[in-house]
C-alpha atoms as a PDB file:
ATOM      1  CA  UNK A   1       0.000   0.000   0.000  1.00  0.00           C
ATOM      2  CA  UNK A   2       1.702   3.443  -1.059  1.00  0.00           C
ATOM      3  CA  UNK A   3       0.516   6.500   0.640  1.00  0.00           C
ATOM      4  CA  UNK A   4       1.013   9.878  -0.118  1.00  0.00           C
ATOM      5  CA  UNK A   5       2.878  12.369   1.848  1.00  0.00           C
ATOM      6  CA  UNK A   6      -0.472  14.002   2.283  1.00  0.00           C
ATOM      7  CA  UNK A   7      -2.155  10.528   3.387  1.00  0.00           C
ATOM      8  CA  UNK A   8       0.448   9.751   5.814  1.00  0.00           C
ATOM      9  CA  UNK A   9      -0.207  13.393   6.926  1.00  0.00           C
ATOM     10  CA  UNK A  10      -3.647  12.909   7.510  1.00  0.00           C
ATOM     11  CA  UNK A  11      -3.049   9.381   8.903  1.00  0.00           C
ATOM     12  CA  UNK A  12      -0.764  10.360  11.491  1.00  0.00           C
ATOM     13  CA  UNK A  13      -3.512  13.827  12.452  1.00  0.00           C
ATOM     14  CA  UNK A  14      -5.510  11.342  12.922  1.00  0.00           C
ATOM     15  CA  UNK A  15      -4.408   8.861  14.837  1.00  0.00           C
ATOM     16  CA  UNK A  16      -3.218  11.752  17.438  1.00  0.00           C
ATOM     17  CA  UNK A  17      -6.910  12.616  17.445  1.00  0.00           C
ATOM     18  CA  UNK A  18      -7.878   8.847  18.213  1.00  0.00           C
ATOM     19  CA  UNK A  19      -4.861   8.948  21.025  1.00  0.00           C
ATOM     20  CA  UNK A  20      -6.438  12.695  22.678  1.00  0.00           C
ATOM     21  CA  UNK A  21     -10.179  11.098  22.724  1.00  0.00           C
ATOM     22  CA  UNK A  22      -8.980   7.672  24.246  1.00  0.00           C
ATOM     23  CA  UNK A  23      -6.749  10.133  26.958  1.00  0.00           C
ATOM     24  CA  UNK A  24     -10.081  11.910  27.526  1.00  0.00           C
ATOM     25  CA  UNK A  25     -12.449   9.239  27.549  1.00  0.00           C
ATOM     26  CA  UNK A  26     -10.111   7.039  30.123  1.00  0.00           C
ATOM     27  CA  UNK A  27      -9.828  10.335  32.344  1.00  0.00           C
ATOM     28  CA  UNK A  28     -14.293  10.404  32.460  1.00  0.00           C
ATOM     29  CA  UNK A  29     -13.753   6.556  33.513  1.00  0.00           C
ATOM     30  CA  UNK A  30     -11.384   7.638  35.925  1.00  0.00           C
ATOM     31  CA  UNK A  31      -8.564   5.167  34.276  1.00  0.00           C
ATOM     32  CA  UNK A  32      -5.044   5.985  34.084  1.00  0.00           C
ATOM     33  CA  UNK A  33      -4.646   8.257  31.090  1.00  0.00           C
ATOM     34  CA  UNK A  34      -1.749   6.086  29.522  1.00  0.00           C
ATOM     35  CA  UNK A  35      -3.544   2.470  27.555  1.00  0.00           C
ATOM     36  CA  UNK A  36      -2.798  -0.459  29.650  1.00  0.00           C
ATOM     37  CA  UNK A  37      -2.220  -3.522  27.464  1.00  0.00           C
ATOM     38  CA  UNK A  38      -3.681  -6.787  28.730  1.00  0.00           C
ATOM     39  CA  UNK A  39      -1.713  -9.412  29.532  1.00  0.00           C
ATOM     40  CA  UNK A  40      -1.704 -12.765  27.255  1.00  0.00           C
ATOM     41  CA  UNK A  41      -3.407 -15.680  29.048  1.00  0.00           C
ATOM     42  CA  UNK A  42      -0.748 -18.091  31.019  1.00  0.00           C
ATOM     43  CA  UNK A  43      -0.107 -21.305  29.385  1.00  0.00           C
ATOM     44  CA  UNK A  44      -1.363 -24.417  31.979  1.00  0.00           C
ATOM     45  CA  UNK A  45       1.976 -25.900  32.685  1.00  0.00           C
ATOM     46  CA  UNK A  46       2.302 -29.428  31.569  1.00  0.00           C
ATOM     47  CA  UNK A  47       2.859 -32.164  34.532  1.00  0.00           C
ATOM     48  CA  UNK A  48       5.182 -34.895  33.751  1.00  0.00           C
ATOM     49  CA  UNK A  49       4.744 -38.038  35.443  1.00  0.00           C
ATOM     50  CA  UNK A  50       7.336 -39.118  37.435  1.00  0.00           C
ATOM     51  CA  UNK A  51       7.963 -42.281  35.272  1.00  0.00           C
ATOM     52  CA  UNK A  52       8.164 -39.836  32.281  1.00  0.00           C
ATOM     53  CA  UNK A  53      11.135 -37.779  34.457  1.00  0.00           C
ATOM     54  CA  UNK A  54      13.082 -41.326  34.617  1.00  0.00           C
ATOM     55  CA  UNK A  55      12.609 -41.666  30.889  1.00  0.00           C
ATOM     56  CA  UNK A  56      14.078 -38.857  30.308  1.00  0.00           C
ATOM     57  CA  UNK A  57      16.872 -38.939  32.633  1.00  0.00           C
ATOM     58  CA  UNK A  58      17.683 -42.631  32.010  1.00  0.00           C
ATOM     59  CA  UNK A  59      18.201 -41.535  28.257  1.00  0.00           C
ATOM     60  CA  UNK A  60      20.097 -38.464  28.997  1.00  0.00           C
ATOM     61  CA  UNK A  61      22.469 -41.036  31.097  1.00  0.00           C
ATOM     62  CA  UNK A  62      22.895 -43.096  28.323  1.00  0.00           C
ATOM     63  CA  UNK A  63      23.875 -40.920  25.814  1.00  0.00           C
ATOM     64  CA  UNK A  64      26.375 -39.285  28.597  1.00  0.00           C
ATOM     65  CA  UNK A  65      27.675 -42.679  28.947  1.00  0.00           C
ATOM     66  CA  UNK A  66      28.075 -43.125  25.091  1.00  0.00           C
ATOM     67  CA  UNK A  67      30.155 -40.257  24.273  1.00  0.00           C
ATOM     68  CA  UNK A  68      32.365 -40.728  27.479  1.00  0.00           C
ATOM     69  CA  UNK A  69      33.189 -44.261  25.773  1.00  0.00           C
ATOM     70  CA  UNK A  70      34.048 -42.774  22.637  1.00  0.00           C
ATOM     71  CA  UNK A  71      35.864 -39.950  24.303  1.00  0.00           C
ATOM     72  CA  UNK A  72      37.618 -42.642  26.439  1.00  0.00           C
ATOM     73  CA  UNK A  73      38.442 -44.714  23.033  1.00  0.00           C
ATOM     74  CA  UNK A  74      39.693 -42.141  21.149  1.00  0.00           C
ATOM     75  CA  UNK A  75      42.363 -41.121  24.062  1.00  0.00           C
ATOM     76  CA  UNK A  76      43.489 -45.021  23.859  1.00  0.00           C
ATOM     77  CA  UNK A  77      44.069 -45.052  20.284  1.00  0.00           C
ATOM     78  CA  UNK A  78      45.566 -41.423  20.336  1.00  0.00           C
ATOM     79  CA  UNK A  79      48.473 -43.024  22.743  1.00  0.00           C
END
C-alpha cells in the first residue's frame, strides 16, 4: 500500500486525534490516562509423570555414557 505524503499526513492527524479522545475518555472513567495492554493468558503448565522424568533422565544417562566411551576410546588409540 503506497501512501502519499499528504495521506500519511492525515493518517498520522488522525491517529493523534484517536490517542487525545482515548486520553479523555479514560480520564471520564477515571482510568489511568496512559492504555494499559492486557496481559496474554498463562499457558497451563504441563505435569510430567514421574515415570516420564526417569525416561528422560535414564536416556540423557545413556547418551552421557556413550560419548564418554568414545571420548575414552579415542584417548586409547591417540596413545
Amino acid at each position: 500500500m503506497n501512501l502519499t505524503a499528504t495521506q500519511l499526513r492525515r493518517a498520522a492527524a488522525l491517529q493523534e486525534k484517536i490517542e487525545a479522545l482515548q486520553a479523555e475518555l479514560a480520564s471520564m472513567l477515571g482510568e489511568s490516562a496512559a492504555p494499559t495492554k492486557s496481559k496474554p493468558a498463562k499457558k497451563k503448565k504441563r505435569n510430567m509423570s514421574a515415570a516420564a522424568r526417569k525416561r528422560i533422565a535414564d536416556a540423557q544417562k545413556a547418551r552421557w555414557a556413550k560419548q564418554k566411551a568414545a571420548t575414552a576410546a579415542a584417548e586409547k588409540k591417540g596413545k
